[in-house]
N, C-alpha and C. Protein backbone atom coordinates (compact mmCIF):
# COMPACT_ATOMS: atom_id res chain seq x y z
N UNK A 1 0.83 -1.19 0.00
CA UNK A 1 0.00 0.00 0.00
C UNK A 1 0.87 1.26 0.00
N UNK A 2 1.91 1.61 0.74
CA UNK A 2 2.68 2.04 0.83
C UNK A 2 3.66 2.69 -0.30
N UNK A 3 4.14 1.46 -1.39
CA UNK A 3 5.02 1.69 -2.65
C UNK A 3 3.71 2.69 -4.12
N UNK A 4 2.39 2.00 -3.67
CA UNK A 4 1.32 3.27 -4.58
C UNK A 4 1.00 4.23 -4.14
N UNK A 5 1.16 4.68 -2.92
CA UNK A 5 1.39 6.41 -2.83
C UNK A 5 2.63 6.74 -2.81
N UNK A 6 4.01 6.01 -2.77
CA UNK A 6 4.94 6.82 -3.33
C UNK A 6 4.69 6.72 -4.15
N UNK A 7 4.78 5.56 -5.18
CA UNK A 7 4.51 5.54 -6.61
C UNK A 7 3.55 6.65 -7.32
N UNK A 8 2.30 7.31 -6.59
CA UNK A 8 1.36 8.02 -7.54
C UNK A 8 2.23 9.48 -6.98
N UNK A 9 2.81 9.76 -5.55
CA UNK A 9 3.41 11.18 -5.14
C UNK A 9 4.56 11.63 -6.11
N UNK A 10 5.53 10.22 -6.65
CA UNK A 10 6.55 10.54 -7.89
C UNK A 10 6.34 10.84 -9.15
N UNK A 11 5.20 10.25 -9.25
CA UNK A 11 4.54 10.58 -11.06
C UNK A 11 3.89 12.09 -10.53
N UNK A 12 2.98 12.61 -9.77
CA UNK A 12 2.84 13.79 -9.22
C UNK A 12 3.48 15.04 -10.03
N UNK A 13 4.71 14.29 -8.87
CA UNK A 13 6.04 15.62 -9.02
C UNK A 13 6.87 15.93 -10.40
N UNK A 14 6.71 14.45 -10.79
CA UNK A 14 7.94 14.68 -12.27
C UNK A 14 6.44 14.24 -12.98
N UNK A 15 5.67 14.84 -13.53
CA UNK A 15 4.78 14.75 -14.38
C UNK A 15 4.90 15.31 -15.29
N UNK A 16 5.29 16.82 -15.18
CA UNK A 16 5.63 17.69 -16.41
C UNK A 16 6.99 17.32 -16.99
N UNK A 17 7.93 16.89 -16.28
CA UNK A 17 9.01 16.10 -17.11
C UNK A 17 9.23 15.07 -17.77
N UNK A 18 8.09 14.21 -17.19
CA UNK A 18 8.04 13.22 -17.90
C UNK A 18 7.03 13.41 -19.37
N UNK A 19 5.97 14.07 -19.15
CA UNK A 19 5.10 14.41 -20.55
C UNK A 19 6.50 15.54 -21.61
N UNK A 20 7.17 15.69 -20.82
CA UNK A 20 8.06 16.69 -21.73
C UNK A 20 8.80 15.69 -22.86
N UNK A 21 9.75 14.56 -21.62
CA UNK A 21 10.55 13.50 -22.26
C UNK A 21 9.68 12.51 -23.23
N UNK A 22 8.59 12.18 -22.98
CA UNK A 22 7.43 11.57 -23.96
C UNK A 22 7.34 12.15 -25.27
N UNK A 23 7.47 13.41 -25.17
CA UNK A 23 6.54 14.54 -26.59
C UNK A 23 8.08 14.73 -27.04
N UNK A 24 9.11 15.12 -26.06
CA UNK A 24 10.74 14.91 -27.60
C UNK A 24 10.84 14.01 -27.99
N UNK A 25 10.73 12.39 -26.87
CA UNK A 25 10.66 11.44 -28.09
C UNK A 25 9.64 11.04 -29.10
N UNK A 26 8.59 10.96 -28.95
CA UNK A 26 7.78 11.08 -30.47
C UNK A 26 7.95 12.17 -31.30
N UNK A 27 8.28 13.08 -30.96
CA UNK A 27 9.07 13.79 -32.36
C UNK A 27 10.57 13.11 -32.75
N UNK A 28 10.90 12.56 -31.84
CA UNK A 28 12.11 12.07 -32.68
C UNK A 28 11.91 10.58 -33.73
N UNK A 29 11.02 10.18 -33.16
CA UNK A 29 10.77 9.20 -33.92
C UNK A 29 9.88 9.65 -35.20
N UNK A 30 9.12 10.95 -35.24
CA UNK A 30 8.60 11.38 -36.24
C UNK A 30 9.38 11.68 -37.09
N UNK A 31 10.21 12.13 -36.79
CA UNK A 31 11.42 12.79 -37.58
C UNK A 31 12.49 11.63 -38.43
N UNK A 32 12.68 10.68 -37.48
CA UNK A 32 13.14 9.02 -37.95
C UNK A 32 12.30 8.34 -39.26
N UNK A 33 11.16 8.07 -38.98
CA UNK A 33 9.78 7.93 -39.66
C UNK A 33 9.86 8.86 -41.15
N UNK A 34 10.26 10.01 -40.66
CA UNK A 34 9.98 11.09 -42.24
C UNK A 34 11.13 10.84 -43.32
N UNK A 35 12.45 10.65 -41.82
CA UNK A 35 13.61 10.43 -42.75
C UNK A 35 13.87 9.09 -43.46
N UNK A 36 13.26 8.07 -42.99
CA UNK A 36 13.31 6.34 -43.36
C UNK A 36 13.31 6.27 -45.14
N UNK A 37 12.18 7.17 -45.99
CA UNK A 37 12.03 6.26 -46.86
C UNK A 37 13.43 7.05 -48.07
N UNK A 38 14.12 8.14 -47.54
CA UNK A 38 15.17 8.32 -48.57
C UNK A 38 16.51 7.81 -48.12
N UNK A 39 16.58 6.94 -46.75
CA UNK A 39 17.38 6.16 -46.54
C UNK A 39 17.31 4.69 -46.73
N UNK A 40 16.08 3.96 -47.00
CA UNK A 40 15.88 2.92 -47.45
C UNK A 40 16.08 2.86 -48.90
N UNK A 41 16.25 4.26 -49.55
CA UNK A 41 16.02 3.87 -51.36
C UNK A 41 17.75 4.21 -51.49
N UNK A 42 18.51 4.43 -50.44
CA UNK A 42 20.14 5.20 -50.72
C UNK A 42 20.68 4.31 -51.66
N UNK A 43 21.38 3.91 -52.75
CA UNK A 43 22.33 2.84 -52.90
C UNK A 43 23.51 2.37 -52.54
N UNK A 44 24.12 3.92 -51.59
CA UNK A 44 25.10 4.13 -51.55
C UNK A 44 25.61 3.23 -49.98
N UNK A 45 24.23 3.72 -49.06
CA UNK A 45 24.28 3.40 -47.86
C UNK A 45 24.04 1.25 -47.93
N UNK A 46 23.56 1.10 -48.98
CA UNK A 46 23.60 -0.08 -49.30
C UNK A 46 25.00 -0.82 -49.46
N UNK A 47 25.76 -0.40 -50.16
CA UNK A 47 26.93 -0.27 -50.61
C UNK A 47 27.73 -0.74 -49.33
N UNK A 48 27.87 0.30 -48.77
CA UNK A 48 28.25 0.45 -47.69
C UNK A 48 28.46 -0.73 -46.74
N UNK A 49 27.00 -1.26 -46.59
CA UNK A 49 26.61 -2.36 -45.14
C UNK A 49 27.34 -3.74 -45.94
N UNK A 50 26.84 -3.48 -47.67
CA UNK A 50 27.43 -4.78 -48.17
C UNK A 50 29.10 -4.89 -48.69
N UNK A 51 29.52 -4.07 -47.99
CA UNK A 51 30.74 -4.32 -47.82
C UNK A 51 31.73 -4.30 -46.59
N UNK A 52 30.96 -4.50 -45.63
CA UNK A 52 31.11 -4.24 -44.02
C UNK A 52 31.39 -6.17 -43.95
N UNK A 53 32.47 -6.30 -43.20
CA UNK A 53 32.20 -7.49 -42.69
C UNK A 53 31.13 -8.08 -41.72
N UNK A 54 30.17 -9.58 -42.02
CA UNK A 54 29.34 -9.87 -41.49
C UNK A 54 29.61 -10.00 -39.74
N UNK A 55 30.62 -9.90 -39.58
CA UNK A 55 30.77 -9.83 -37.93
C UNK A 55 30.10 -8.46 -37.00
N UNK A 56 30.68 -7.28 -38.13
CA UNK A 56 30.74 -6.26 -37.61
C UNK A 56 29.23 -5.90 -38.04
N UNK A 57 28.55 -6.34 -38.99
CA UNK A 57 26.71 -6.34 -38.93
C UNK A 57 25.93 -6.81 -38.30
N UNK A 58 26.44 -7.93 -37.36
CA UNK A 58 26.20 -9.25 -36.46
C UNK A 58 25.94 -8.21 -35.27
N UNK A 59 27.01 -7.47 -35.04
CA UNK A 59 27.56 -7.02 -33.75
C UNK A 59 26.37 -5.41 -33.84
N UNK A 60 25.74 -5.00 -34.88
CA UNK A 60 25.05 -3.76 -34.69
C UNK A 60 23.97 -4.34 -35.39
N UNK A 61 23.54 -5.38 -35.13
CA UNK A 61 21.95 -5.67 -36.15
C UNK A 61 21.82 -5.21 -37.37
N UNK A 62 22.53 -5.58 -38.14
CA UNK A 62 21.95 -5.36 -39.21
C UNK A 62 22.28 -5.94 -40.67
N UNK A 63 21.95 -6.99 -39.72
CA UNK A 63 22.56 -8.23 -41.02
C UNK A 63 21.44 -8.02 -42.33
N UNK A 64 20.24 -7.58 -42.05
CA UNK A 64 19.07 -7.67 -43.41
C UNK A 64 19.38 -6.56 -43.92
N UNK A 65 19.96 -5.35 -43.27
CA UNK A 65 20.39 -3.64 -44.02
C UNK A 65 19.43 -3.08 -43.33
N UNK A 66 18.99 -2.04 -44.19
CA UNK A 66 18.21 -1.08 -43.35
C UNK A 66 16.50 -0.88 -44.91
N UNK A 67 16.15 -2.45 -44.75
CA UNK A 67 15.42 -2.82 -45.72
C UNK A 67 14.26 -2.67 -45.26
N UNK A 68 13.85 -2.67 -43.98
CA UNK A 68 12.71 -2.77 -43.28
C UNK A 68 12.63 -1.47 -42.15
N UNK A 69 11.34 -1.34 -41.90
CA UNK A 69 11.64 0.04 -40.91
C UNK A 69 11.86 -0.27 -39.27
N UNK A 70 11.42 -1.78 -39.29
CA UNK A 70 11.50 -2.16 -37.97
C UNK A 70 13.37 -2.34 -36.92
N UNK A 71 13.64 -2.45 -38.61
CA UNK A 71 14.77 -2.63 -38.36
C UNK A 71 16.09 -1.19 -38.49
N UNK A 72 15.29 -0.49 -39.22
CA UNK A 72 15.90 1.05 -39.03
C UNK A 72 15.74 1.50 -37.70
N UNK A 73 14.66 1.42 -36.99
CA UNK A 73 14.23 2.22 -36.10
C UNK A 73 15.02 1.04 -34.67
N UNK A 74 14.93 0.04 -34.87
CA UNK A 74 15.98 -0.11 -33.65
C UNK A 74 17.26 -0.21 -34.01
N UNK A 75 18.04 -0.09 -35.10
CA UNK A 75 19.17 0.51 -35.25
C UNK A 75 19.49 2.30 -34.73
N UNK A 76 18.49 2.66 -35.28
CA UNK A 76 18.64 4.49 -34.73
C UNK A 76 18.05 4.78 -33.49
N UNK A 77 17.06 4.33 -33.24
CA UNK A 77 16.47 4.96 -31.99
C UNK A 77 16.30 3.59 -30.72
N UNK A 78 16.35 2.80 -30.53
CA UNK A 78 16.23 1.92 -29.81
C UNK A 78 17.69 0.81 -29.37
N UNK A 79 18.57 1.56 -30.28
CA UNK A 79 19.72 0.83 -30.13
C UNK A 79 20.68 1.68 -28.94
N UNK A 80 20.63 3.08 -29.73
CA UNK A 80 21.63 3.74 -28.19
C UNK A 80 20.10 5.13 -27.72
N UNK A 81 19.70 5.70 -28.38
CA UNK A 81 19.52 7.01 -28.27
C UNK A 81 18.42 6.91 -27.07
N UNK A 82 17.56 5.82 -27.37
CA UNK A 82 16.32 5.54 -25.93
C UNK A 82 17.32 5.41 -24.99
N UNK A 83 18.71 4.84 -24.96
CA UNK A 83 19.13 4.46 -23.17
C UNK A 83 19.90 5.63 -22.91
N UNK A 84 19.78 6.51 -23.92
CA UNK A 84 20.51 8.08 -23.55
C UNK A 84 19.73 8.02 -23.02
N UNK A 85 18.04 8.85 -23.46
CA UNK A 85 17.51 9.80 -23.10
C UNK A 85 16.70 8.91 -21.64
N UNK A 86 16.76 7.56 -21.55
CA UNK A 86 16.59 7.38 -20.14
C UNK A 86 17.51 7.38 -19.18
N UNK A 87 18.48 7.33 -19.67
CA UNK A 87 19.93 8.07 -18.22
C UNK A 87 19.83 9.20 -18.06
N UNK A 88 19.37 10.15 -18.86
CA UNK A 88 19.69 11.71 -18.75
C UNK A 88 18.24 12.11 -17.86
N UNK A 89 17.14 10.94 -18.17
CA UNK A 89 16.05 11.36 -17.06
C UNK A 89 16.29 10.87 -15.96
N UNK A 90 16.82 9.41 -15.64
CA UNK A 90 16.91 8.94 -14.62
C UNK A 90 17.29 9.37 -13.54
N UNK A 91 18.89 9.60 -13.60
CA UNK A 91 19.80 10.17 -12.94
C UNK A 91 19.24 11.44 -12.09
N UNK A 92 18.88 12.42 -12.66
CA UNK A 92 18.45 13.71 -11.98
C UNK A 92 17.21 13.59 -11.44
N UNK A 93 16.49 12.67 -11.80
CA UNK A 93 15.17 11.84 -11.09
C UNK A 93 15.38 11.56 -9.57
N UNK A 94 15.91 10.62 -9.75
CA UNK A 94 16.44 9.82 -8.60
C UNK A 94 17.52 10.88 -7.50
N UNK A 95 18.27 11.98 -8.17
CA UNK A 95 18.92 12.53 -7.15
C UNK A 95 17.88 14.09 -6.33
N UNK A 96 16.88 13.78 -7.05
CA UNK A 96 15.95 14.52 -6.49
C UNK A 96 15.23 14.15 -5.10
């Protein structure tokens, strides 16, 4: 009983920070989304992956390329940039 009124007193307090960190990331992913389909048609960026050794595609997902969007989008945004922007909330969260 105890951990749901801290739990509802913390969402409370960081409410407006957290609707803040919500609304930059769906624009960033909007912005991901807008940019996808002239990076899926690149040849160049094709080029590129198919001449990368398969270890080093192994090692960043992206052994299929960047053919699919499911697979763009956790290459760009789900691979490093989400565990940024949840350290950069966390941290000052918690030392609050």
């Amino acid at each position: 009983m105890m951990n749901a009124a801290l739990l509802r007193c913390m969402l409370k307090t960081n409410a407006q920070t957290i609707f803040s960190y919500a609304i930059g990331m769906v624009f960033y992913l909007w912005m991901l989304l807008w940019v996808y389909p002239s990076i899926a048609s690149s040849s160049a960026l094709n080029t590129v992956l198919k001449a990368m050794p398969q270890s080093m595609l192994r090692l960043f997902g992206m052994q299929a390329g960047m053919q699919q969007l499911g697979d763009y989008l956790a290459g760009e945004f789900y691979g490093l940039i989400f565990i940024i922007i949840m350290a950069v909330y966390t941290l000052p969260t918690a030392s609050k």
